[in-house]
N, C-alpha and C. Protein backbone atom coordinates (compact mmCIF):
# COMPACT_ATOMS: atom_id res chain seq x y z
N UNK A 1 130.23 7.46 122.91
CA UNK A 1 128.86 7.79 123.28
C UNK A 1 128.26 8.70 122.20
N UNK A 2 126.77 8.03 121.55
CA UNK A 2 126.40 9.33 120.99
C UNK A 2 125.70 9.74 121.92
N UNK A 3 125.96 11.25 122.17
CA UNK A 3 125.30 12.24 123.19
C UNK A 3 124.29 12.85 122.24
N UNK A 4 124.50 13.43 120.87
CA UNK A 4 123.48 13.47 119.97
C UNK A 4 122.13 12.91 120.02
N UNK A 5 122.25 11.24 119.85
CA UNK A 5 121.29 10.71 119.80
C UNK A 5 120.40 10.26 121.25
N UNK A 6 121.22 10.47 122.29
CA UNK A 6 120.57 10.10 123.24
C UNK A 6 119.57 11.48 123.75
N UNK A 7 120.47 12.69 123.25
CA UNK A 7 119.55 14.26 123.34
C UNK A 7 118.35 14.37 122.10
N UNK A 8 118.24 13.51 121.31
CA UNK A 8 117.50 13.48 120.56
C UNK A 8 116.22 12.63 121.17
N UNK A 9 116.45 11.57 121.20
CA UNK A 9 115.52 11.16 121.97
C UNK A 9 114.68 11.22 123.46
N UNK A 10 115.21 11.85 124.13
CA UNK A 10 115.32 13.04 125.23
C UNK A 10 114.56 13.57 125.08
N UNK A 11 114.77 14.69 124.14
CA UNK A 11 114.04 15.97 123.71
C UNK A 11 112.58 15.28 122.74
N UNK A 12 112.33 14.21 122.24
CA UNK A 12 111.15 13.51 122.07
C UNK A 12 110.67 13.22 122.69
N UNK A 13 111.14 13.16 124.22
CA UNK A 13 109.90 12.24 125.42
C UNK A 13 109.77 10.77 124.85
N UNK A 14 110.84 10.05 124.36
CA UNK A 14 110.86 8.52 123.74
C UNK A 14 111.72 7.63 124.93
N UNK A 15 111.81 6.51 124.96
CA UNK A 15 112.48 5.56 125.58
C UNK A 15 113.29 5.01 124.94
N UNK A 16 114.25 4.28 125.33
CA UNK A 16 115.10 3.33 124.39
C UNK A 16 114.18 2.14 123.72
N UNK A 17 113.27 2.06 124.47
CA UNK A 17 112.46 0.65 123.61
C UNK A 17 111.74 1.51 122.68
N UNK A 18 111.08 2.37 123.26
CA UNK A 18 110.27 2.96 122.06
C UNK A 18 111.30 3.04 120.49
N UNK A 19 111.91 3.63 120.47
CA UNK A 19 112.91 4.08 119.78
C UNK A 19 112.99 2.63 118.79
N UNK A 20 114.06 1.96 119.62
CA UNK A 20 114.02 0.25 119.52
C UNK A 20 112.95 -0.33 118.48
N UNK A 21 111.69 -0.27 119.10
CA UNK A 21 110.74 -0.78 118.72
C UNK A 21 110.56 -0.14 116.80
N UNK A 22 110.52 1.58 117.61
CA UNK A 22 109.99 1.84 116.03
C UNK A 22 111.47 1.47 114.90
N UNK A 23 112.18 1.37 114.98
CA UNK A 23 113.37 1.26 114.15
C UNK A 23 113.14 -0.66 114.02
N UNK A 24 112.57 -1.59 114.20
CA UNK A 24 112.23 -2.85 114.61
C UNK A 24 113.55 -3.64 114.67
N UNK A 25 114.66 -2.74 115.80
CA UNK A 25 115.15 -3.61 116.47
C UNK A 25 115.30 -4.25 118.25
N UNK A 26 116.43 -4.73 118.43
CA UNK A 26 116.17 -5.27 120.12
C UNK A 26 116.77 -4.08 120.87
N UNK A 27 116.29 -3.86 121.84
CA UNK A 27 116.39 -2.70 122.86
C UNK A 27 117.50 -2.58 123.63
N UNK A 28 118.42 -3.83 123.71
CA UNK A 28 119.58 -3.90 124.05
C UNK A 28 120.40 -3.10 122.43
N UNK A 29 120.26 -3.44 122.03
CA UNK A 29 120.88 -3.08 120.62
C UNK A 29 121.10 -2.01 120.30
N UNK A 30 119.89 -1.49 120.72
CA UNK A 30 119.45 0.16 120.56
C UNK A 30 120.92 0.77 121.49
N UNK A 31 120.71 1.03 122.45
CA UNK A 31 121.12 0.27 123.62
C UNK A 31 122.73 0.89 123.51
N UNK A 32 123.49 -0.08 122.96
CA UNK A 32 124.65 -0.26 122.82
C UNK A 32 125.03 0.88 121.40
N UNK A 33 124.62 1.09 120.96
CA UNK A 33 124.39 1.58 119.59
C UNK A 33 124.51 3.35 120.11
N UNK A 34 123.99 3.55 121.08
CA UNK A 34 123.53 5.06 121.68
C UNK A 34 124.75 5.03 122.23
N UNK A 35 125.42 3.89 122.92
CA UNK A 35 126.40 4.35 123.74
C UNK A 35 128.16 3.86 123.19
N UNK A 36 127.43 3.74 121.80
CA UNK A 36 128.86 3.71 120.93
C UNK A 36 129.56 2.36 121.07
N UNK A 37 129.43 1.73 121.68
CA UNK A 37 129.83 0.31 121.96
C UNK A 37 129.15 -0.58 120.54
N UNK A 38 128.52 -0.21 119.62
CA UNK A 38 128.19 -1.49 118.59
C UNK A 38 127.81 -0.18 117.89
N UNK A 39 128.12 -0.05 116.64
CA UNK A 39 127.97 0.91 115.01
C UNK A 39 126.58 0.02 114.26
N UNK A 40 125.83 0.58 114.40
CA UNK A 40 124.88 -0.27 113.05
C UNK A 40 124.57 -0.06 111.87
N UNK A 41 124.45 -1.02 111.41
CA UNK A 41 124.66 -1.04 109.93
C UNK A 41 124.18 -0.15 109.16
N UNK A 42 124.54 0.18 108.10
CA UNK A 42 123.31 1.54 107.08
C UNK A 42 122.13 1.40 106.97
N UNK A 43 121.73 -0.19 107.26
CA UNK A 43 120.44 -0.97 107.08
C UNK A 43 119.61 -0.16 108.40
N UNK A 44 120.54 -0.50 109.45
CA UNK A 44 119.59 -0.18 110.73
C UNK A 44 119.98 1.43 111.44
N UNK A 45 120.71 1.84 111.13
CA UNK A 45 120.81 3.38 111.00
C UNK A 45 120.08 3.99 109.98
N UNK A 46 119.86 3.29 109.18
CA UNK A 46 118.32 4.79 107.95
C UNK A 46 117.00 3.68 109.07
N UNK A 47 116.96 2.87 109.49
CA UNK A 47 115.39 2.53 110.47
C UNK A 47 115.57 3.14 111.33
N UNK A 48 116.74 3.29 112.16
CA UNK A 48 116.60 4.48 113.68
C UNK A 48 116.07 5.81 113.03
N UNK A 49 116.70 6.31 112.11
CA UNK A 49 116.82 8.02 111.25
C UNK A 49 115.61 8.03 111.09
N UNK A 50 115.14 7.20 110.19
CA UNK A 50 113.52 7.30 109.59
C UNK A 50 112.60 7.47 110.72
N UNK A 51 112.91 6.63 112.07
CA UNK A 51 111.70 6.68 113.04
C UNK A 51 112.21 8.15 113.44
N UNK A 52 113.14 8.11 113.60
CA UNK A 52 113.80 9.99 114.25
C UNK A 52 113.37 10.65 113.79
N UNK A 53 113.38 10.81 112.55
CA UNK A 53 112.96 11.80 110.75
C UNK A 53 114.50 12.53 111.26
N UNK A 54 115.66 12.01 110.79
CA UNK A 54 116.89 12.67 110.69
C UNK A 54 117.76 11.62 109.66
N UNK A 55 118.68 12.58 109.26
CA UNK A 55 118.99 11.78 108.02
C UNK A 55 120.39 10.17 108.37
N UNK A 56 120.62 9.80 108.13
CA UNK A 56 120.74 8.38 108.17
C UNK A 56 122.51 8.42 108.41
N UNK A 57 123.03 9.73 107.66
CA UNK A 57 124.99 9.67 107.42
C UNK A 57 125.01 10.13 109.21
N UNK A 58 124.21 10.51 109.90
CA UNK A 58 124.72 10.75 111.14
C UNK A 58 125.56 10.17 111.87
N UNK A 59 125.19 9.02 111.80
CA UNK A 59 125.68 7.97 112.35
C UNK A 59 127.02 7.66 111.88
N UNK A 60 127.57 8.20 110.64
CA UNK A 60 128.64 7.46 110.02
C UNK A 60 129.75 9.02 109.70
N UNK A 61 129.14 10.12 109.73
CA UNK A 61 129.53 11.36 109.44
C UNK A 61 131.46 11.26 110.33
N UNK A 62 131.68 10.53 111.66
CA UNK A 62 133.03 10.83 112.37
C UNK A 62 134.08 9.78 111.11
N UNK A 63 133.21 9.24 110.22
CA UNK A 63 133.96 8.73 108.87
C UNK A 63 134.35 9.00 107.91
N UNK A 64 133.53 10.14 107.60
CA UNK A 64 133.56 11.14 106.45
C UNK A 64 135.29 10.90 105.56
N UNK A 65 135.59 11.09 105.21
CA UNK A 65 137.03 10.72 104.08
C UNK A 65 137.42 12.10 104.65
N UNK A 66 138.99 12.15 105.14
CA UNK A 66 139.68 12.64 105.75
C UNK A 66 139.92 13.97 104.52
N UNK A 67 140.06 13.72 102.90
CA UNK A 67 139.99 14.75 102.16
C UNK A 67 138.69 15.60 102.03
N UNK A 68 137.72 15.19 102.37
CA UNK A 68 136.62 15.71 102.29
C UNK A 68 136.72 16.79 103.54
N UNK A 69 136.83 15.99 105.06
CA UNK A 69 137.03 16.67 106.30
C UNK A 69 137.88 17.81 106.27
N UNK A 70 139.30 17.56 105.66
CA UNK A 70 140.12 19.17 105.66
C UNK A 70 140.36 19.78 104.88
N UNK A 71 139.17 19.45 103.66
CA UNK A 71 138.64 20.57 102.58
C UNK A 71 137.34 21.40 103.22
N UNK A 72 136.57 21.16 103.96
CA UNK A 72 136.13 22.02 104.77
C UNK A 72 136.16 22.40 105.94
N UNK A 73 136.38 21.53 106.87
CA UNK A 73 136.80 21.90 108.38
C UNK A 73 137.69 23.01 108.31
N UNK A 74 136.96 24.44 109.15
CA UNK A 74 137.65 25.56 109.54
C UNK A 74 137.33 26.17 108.16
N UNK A 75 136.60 26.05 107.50
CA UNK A 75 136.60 26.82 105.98
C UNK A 75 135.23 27.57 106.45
N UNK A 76 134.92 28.70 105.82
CA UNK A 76 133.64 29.25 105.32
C UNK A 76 132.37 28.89 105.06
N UNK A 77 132.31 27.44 105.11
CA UNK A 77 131.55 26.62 104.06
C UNK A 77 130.77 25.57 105.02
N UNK A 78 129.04 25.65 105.18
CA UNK A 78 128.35 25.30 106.22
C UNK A 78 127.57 24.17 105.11
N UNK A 79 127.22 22.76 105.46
CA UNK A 79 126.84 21.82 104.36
C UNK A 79 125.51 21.50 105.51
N UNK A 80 124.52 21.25 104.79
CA UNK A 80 123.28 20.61 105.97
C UNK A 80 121.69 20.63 105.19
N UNK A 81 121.65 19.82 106.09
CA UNK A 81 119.69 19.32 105.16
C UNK A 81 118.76 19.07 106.16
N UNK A 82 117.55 19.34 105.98
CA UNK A 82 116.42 19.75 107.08
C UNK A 82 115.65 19.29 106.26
N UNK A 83 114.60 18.83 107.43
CA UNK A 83 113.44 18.07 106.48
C UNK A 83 112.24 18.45 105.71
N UNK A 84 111.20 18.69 105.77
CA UNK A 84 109.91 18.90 105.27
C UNK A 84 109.51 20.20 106.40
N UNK A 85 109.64 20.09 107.47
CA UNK A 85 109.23 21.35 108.65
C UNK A 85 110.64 21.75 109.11
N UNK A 86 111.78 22.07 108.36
CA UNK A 86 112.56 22.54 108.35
C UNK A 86 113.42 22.64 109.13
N UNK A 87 113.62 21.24 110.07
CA UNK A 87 114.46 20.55 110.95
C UNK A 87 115.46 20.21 110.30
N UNK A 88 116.61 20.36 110.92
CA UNK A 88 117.56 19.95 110.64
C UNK A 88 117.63 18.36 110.80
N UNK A 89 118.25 17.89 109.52
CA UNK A 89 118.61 15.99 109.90
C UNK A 89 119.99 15.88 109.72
N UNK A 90 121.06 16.97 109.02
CA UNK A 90 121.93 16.92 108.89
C UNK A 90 123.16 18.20 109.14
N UNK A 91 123.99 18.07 109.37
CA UNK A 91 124.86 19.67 109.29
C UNK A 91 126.50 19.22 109.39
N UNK A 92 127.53 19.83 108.60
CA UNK A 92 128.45 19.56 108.23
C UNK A 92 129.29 20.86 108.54
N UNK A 93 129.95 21.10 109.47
CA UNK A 93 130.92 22.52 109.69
C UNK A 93 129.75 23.16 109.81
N UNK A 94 129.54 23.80 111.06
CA UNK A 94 128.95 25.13 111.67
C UNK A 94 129.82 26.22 111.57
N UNK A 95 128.84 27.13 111.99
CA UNK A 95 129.81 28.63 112.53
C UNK A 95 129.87 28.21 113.92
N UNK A 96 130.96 28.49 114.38
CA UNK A 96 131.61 27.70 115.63
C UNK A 96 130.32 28.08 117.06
N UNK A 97 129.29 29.05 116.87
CA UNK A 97 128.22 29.52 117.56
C UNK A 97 127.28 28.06 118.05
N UNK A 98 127.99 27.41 116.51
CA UNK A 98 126.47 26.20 117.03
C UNK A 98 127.18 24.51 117.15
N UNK A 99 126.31 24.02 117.90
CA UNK A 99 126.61 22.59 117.93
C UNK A 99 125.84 21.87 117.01
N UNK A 100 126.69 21.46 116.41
CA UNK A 100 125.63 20.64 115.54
C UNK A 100 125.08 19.34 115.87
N UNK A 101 125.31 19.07 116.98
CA UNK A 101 124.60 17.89 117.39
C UNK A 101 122.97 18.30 118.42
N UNK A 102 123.24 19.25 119.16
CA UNK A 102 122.57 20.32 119.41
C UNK A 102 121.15 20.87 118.41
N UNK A 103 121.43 20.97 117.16
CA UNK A 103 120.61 21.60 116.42
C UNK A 103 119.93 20.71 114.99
N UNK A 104 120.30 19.31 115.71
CA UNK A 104 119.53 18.00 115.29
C UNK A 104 118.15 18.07 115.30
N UNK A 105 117.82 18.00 114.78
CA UNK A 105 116.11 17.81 114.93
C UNK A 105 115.47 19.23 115.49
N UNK A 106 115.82 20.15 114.93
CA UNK A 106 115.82 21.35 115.40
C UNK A 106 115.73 22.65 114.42
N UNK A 107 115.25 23.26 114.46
CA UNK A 107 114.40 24.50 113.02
C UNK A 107 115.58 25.25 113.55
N UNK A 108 115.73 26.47 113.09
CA UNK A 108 116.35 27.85 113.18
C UNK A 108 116.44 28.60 113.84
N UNK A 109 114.72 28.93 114.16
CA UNK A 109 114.49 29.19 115.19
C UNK A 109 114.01 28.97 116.41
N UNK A 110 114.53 27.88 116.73
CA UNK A 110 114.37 27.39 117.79
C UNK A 110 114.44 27.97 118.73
N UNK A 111 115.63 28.90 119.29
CA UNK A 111 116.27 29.98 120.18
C UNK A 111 115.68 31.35 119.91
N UNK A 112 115.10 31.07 118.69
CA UNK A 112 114.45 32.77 118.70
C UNK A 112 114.83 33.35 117.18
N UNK A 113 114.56 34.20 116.82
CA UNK A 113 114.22 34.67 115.56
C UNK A 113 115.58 35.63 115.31
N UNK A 114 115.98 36.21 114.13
CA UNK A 114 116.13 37.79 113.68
C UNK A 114 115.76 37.55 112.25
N UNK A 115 116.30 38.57 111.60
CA UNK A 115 115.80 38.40 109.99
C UNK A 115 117.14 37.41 109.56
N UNK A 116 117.69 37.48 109.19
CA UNK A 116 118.71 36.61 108.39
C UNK A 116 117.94 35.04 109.00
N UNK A 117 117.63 34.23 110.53
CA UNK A 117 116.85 33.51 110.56
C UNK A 117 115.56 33.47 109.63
N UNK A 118 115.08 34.55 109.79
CA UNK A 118 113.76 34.25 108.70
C UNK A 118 113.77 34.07 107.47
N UNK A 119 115.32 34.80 106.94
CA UNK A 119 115.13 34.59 105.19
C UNK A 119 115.30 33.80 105.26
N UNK A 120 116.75 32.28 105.91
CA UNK A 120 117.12 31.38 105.63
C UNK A 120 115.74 30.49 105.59
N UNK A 121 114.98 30.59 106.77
CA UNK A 121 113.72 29.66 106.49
C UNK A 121 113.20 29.57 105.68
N UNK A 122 112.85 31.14 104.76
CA UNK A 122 111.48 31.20 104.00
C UNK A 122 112.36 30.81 103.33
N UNK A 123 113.58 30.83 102.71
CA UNK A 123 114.78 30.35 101.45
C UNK A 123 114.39 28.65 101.63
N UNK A 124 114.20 28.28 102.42
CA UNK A 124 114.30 26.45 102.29
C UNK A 124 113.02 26.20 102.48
N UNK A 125 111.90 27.25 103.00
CA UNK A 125 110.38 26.55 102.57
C UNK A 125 110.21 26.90 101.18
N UNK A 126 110.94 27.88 100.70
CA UNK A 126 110.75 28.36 99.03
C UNK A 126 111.59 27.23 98.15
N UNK A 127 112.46 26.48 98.69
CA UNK A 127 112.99 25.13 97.69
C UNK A 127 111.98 23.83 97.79
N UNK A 128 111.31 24.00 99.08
CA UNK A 128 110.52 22.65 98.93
C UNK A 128 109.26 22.95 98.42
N UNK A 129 108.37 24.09 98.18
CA UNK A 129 107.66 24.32 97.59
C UNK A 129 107.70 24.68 96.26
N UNK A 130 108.72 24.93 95.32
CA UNK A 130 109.17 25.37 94.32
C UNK A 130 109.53 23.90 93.62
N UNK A 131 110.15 23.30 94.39
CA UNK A 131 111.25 21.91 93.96
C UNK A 131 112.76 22.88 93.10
N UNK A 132 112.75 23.94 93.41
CA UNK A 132 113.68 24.73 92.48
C UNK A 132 114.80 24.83 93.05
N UNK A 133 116.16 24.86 92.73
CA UNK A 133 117.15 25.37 93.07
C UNK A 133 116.82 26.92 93.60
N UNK A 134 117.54 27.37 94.63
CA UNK A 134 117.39 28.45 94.89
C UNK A 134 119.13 29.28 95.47
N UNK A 135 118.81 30.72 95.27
CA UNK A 135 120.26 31.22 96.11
C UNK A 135 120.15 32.74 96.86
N UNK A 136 120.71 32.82 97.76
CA UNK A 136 120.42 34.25 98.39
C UNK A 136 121.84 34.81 99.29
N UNK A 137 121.94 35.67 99.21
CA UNK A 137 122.73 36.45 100.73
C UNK A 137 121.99 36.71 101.48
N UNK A 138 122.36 36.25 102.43
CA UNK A 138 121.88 36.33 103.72
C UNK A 138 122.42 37.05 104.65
N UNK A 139 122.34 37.85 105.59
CA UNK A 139 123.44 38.47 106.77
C UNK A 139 122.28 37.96 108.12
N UNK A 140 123.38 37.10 108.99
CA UNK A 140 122.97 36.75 110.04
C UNK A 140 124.02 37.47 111.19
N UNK A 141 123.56 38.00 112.25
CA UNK A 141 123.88 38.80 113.44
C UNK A 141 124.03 37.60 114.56
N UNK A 142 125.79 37.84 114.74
CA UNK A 142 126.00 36.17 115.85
C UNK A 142 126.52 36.99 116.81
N UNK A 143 126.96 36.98 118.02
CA UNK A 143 127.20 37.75 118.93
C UNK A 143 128.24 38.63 118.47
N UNK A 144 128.96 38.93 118.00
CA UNK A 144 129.94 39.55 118.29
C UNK A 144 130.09 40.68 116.71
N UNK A 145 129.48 39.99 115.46
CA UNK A 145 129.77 40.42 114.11
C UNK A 145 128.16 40.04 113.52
N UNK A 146 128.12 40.87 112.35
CA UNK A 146 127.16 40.06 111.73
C UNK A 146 127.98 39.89 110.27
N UNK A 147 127.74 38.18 109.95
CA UNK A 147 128.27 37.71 109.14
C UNK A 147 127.12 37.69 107.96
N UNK A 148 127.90 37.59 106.51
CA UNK A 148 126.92 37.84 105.30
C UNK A 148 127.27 36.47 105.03
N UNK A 149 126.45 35.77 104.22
CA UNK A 149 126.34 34.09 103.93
C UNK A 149 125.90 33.99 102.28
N UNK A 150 126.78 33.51 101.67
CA UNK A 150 125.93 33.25 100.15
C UNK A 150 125.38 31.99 100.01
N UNK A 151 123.98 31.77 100.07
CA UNK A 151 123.28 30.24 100.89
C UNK A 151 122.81 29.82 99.10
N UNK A 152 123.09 28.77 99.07
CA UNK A 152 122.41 27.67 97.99
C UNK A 152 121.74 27.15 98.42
N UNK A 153 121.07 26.67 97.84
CA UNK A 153 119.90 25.20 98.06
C UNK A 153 119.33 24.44 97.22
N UNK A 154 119.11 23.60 97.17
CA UNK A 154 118.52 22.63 96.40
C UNK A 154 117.56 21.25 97.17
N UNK A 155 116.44 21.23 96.33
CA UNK A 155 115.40 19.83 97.04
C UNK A 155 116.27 19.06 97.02
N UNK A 156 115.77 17.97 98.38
CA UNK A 156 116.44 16.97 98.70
C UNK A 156 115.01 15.26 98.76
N UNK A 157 115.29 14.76 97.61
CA UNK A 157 115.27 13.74 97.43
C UNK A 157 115.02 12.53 97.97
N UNK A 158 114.30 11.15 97.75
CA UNK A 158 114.55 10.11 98.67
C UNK A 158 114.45 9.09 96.96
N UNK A 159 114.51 8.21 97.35
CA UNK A 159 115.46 7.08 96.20
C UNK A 159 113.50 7.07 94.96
N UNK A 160 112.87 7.20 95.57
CA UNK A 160 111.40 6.97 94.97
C UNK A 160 110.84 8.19 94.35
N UNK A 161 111.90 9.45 94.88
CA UNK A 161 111.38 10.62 93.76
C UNK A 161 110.68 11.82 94.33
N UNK A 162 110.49 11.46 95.88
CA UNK A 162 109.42 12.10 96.58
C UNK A 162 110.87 13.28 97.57
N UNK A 163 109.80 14.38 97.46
CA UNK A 163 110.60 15.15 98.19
C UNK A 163 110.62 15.22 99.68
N UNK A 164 111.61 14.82 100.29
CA UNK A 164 112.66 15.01 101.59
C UNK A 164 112.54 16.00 102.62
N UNK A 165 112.85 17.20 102.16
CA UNK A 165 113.57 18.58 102.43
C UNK A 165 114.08 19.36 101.56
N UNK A 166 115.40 19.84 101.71
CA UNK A 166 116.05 20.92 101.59
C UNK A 166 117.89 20.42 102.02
N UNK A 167 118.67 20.65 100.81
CA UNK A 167 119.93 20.77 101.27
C UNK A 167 120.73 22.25 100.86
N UNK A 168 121.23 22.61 101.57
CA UNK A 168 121.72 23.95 101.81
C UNK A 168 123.35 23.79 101.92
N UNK A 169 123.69 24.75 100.74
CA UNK A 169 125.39 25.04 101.60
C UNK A 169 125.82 26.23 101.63
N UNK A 170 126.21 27.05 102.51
CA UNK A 170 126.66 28.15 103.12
C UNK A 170 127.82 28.85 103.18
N UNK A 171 127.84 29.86 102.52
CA UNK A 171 129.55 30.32 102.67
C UNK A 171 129.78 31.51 103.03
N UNK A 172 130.34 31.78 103.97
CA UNK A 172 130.65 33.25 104.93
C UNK A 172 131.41 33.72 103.39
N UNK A 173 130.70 35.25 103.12
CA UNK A 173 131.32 35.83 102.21
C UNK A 173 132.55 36.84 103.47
N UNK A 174 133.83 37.01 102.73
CA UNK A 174 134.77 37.89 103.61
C UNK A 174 133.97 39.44 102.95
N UNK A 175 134.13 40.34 104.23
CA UNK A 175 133.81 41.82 104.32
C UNK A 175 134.45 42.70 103.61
């Protein structure tokens, strides 16, 4: 089951046909696809993403290459890309605080603000307005610690040249 995508569309006020429709496939399809029973193709996973505005590896991310997975899983190291209004379409290893399926289609502050939220924002509205590489420490306050983050970023791209978003990667500096 993706529970992801069915909370995604949920949280849009969309239907399965709607959805269906805008991605221009059959609603059964859709359908089966949400509930993990049929994988679709890269073809028709970037048409679901695109009508979503989320990025397209979602769908394929529980594939990821197993060296890739336990070179970061449980590491320091937070990978993810947000779009133009600074939604998340992608996220790779959280701080165990967040779900990342959860914080799909979803800004920062969604739940509410502190400062380390605000720099990270203005840090990824300052890459898409810049088109520049950018880098900062950050200290974000999670329940229990506040953790310091050395955040990269860089514009994120689409095959025609036009800018995307924002991809970001994150690394808990140790204290």
């Amino acid at each position: 089951m993706r529970n992801w995508l069915v909370q995604l569309r949920k949280e849009r006020n969309l239907t399965q046909q709607q959805v269906a429709k805008g991605a221009f496939i059959d609603r059964a399809y859709y359908a089966q696809i949400e509930t993990g029973s049929r994988n679709p193709s890269i073809a028709v996973a970037s048409q679901i993403a695109s009508f979503l505005h989320v990025n397209p590896s979602l769908f394929f991310t529980e594939h990821l290459s197993e060296p890739f997975k336990l070179a970061l899983l449980h590491s320091p190291i937070i990978v993810a890309h947000c779009d133009l209004e600074l939604r998340y379409t992608w996220m790779f290893n959280p701080n165990p605080e967040f779900d990342t399926r959860s914080i799909i289609g979803k800004r920062d502050d969604y739940k509410g603000t502190n400062k380390g939220i605000v720099e990270l924002m203005e840090l990824k509205h300052n890459i898409i307005e810049t088109k520049d590489r950018l880098r900062k420490r950050i200290h974000f306050p999670l329940s229990d610690e506040v953790v310091e983050y050395y955040v990269f970023g860089q514009p994120l791209y689409d095959r025609e040249g036009r800018i995307l978003g924002a991809a970001t990667t994150s690394t808990a500096l140790l204290p």
